[in-house]
Protein backbone atom coordinates (compact mmCIF):
# COMPACT_ATOMS: atom_id res chain seq x y z
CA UNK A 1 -23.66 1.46 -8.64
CA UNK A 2 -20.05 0.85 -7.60
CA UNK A 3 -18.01 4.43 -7.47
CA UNK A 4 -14.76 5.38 -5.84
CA UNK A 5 -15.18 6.56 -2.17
CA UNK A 6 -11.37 7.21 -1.65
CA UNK A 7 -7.84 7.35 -2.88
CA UNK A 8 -4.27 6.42 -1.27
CA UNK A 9 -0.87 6.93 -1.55
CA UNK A 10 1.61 5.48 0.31
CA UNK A 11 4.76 7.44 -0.67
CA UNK A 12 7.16 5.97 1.89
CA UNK A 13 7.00 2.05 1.73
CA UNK A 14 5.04 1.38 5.47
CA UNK A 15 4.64 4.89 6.45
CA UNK A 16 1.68 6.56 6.96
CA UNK A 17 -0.52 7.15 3.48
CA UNK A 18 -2.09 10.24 2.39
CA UNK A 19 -5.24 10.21 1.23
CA UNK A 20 -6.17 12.37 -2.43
CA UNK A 21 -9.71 13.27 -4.37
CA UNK A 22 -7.24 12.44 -8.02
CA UNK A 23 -4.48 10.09 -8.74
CA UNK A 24 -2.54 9.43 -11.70
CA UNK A 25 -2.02 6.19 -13.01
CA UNK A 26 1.16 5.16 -14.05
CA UNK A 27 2.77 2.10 -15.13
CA UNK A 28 3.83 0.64 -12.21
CA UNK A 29 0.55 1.86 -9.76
CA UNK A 30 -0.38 5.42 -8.47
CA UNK A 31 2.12 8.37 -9.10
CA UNK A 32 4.40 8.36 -6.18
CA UNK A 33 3.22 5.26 -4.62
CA UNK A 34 6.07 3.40 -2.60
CA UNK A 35 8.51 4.88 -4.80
CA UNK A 36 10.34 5.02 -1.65
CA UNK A 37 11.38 2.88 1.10
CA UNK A 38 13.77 2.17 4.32
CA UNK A 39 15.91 -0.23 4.16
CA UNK A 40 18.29 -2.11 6.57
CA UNK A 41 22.20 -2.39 7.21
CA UNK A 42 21.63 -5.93 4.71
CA UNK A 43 19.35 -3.47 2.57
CA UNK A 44 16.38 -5.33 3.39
CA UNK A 45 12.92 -3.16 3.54
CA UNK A 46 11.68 -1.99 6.78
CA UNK A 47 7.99 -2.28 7.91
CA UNK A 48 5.87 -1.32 10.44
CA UNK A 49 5.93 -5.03 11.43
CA UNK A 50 9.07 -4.14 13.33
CA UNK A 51 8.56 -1.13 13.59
CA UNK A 52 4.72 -0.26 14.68
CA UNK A 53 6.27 3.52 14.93
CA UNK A 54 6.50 3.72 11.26
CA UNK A 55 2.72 4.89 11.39
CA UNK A 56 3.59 8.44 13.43
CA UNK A 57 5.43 9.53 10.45
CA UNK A 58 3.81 11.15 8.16
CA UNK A 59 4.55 11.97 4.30
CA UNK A 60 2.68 14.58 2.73
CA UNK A 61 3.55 16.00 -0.96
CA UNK A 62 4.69 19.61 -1.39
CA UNK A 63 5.88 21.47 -4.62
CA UNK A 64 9.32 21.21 -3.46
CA UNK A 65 9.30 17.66 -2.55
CA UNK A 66 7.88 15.11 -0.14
CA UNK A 67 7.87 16.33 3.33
CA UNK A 68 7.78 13.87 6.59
CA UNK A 69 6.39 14.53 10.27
CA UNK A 70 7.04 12.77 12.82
CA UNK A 71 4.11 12.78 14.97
CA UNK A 72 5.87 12.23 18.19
CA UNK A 73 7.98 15.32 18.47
CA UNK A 74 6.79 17.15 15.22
CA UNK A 75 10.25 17.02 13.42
CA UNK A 76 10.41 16.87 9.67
CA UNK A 77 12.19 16.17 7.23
CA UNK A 78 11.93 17.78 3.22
CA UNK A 79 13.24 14.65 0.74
CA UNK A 80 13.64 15.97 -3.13
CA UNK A 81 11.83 14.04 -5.32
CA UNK A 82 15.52 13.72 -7.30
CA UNK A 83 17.73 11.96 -4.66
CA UNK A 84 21.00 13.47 -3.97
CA UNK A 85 23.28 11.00 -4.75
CA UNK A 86 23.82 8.72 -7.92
CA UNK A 87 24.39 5.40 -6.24
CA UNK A 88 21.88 2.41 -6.78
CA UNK A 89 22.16 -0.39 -4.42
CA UNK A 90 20.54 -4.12 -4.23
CA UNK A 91 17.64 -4.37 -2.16
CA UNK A 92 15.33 -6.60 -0.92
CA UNK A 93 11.55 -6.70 -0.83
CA UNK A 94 10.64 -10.15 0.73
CA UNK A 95 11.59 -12.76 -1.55
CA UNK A 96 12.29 -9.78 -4.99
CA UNK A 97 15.85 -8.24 -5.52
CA UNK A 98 16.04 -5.09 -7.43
CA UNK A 99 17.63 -1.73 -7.17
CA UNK A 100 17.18 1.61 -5.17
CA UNK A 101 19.04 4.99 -5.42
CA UNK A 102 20.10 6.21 -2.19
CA UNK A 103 18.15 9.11 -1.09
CA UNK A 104 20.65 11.77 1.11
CA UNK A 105 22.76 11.21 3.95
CA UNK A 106 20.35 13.58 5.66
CA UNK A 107 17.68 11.90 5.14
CA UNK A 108 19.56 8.39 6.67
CA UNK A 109 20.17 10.23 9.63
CA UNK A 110 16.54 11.31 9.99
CA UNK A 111 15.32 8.50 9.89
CA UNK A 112 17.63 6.27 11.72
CA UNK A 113 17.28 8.80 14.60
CA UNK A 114 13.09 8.19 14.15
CA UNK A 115 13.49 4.71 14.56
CA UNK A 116 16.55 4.17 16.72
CA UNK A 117 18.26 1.79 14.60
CA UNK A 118 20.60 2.29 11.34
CA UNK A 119 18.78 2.60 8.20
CA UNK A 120 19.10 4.53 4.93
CA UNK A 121 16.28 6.00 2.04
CA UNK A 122 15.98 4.58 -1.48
CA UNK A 123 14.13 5.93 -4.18
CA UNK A 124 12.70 3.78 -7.54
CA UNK A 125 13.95 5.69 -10.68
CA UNK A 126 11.50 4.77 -13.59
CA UNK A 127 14.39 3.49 -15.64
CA UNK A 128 13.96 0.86 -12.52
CA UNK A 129 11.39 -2.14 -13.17
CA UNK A 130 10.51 -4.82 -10.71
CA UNK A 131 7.95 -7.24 -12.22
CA UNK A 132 5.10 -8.65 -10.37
CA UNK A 133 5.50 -11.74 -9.43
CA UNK A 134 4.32 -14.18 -12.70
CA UNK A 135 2.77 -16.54 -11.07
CA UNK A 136 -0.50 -14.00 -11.12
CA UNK A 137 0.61 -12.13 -13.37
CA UNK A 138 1.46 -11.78 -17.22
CA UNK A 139 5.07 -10.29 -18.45
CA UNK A 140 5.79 -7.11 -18.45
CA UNK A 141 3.33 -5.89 -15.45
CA UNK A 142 5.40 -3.76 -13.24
CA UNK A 143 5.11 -2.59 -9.36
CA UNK A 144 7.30 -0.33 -6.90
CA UNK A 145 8.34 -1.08 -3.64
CA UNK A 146 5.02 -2.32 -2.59
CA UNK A 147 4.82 -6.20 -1.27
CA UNK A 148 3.96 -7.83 -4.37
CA UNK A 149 1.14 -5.54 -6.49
CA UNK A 150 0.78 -2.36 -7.58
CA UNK A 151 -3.04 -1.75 -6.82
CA UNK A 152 -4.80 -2.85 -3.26
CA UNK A 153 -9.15 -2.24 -3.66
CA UNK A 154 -10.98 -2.89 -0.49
CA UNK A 155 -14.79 -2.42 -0.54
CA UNK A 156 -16.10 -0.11 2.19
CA UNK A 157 -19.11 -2.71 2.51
CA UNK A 158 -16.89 -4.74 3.64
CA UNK A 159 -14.98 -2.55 6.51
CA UNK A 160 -18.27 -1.79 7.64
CA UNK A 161 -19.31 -5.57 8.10
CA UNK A 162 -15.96 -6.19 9.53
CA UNK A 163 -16.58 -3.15 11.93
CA UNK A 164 -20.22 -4.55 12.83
CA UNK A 165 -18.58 -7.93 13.83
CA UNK A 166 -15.49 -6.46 15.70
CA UNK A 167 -18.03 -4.63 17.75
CA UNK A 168 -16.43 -1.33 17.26
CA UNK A 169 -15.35 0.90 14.17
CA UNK A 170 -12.11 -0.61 11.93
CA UNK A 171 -10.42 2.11 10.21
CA UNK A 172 -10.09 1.35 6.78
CA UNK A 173 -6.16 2.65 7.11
CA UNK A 174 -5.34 -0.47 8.79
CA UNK A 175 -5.53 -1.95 5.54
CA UNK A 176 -3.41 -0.08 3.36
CA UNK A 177 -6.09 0.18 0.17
CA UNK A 178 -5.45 2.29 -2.84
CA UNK A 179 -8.51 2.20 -4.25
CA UNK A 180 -11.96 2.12 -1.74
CA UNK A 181 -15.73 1.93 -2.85
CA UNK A 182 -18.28 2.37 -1.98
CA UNK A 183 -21.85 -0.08 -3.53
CA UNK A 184 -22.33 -3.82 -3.82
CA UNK A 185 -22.44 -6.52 -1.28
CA UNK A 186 -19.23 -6.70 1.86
CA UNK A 187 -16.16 -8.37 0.27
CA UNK A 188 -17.51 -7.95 -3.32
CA UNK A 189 -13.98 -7.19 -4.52
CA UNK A 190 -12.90 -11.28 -3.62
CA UNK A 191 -14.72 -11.66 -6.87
CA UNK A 192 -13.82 -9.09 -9.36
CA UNK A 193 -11.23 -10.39 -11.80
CA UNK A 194 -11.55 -7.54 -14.51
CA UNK A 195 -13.58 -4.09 -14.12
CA UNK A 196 -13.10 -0.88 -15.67
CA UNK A 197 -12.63 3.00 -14.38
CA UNK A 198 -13.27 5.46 -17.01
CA UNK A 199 -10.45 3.61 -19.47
CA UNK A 200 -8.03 2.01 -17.59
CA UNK A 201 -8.45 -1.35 -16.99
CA UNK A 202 -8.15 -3.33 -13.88
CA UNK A 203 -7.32 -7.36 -13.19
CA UNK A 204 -7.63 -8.76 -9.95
CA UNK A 205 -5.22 -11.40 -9.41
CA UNK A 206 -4.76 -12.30 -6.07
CA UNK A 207 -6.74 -11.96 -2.92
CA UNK A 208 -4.76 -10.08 0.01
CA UNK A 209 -3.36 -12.31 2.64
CA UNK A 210 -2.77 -9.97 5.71
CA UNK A 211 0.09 -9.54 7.75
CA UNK A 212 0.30 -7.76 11.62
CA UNK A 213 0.00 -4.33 10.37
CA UNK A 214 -4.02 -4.53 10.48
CA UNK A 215 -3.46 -4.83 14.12
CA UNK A 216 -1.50 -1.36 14.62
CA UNK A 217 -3.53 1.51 15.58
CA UNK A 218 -2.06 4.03 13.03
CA UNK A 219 -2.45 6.62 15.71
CA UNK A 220 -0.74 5.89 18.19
CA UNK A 221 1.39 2.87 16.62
CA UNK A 222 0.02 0.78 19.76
CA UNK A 223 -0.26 -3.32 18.53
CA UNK A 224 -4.55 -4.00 19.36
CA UNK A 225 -6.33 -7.03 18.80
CA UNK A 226 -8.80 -6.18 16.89
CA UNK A 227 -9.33 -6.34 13.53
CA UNK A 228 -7.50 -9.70 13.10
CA UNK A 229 -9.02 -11.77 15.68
CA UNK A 230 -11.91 -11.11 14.16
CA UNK A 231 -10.85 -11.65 10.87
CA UNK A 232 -9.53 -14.96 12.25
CA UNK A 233 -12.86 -16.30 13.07
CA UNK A 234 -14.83 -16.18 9.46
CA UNK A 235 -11.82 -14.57 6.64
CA UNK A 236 -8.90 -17.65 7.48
CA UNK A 237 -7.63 -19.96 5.21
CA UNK A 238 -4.77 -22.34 5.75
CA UNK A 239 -3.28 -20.02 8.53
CA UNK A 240 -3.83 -16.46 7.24
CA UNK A 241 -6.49 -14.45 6.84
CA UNK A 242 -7.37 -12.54 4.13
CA UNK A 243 -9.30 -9.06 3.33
CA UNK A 244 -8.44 -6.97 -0.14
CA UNK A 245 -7.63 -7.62 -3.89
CA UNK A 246 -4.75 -7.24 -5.54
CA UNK A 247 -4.82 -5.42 -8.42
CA UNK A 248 -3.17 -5.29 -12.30
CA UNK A 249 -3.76 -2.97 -14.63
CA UNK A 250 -3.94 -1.81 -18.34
CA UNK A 251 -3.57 1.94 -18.79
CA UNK A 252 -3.05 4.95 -17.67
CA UNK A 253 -5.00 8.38 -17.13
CA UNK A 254 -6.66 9.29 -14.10
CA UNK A 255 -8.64 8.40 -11.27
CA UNK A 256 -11.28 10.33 -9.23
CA UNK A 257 -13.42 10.43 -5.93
CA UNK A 258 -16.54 9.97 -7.46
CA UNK A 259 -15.45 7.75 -10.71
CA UNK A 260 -18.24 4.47 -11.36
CA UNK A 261 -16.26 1.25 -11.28
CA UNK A 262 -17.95 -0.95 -13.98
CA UNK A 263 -17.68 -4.89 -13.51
CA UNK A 264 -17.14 -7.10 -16.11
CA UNK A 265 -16.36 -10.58 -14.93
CA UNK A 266 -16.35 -12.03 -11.85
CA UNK A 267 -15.55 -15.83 -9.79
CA UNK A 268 -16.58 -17.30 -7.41
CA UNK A 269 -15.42 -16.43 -4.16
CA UNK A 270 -13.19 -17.68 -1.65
CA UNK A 271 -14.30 -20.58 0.82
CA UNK A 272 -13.09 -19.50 4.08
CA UNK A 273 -12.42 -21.90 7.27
């Protein structure tokens, strides 16, 4: 039996996630999932692929908004969950255009100070849609600020294979899931193209090619080998490797710790180099 192990949210586009027992599903992923972001001075997104010290700071939700900690001197940092200001501006997510409300001037100035270079918060109104992209996807299927999808599901078979061939124990925060279970055979999820939770139904579309962020310790932001040179030896094809589905959906309700994942189709699986 396949049931959920684990839950994240990653409020903050590549800052650190917080992990829940319940999550709402909403049109466009998890409630508050990347619904904000950092962007640039040319309004691009910021990532912990610059900037590995994105992982020290911390988001976790309080009735009065979303509070921030930055791990390194334990300053925070309260954001609203109604930005102060009415402007929208253009931003980018890799190769997607589509609009953000600036945050607070405050909360620029926090976070440029965090990182040492200018940047400014945006937030994703719901009267904001980005589509996924439609190559993989049909109309209408929405996402935030995440990199392309609004669901990642990682199998915790498969971090534990991936830990037994690194040689040492691969946190499964490396990989930025949403959804983790636990059941089945390692990298099950390469094959799940539609499965159910309770009655919301999920699509996977597209397996997950990974970038560096795999190799950041999320503890101490320090850049490690391990897990992608591992990876690189049995999960690479044509230059990446890959570990993760993305996910679509149908739905909306509720998910739990504890919920049975039902499968009801399934492909073959990737060949891998």
């Amino acid at each position: 039996m396949l049931q959920i192990s684990a839950l994240y949210i990653y409020p903050i586009k590549s800052l650190g996630g917080i992990i829940l027992n319940t999550a709402k599903v909403t049109d466009r992923g998890l409630e508050c999932d990347r619904r904000w972001m950092l962007i640039d001075q040319n309004n691009r997104f910021i990532s912990q692929r610059e900037h590995p010290e994105m992982a020290l700071l911390r988001p976790s939700i309080m009735p009065e908004g979303l509070q921030v900690t930055n791990l390194r001197n334990n300053s925070t940092l309260l954001i609203p969950y109604q930005p102060l200001t009415n402007k929208m501006v253009e931003v980018t997510v890799w190769d997607d255009t589509t609009m953000g409300q600036l945050v607070s001037s405050a909360a620029d100035e926090w976070f440029s100070n965090a990182l040492g270079e200018p940047c400014r918060l945006v937030y994703m109104p719901d009267n904001i849609h980005r589509p996924v992209d439609p190559d993989y996807a049909p109309d209408g299927k929405l996402t935030s600020f995440s990199d392309a999808y609004p669901f990642l599901v990682i199998s915790q078979a498969s971090i534990d294979d991936l830990s037994a061939r690194a040689g040492e124990p691969i946190p499964i925060n490396r990989f930025r899931p949403n959804i983790v279970f636990t059941g089945g055979e390692p990298y099950m999820e390469d094959g799940m193209t539609h499965f159910t939770i309770g009655a919301i139904d999920f699509y996977g579309v597209k397996i997950c090619a990974r970038c560096p962020i795999p190799g950041i310790n999320q503890n101490t932001a320090q850049r490690v080998k391990e897990p992608l040179k591992t990876m690189a030896g049995y999960r690479r094809k044509n230059n990446k490797v890959y570990l993760g589905q993305n996910l679509i959906h149908n739905g909306e309700g509720s998910l739990h710790v504890g919920d049975t994942i039902t499968v009801l189709d399934m492909k073959p699986v990737e060949v891998f180099e």
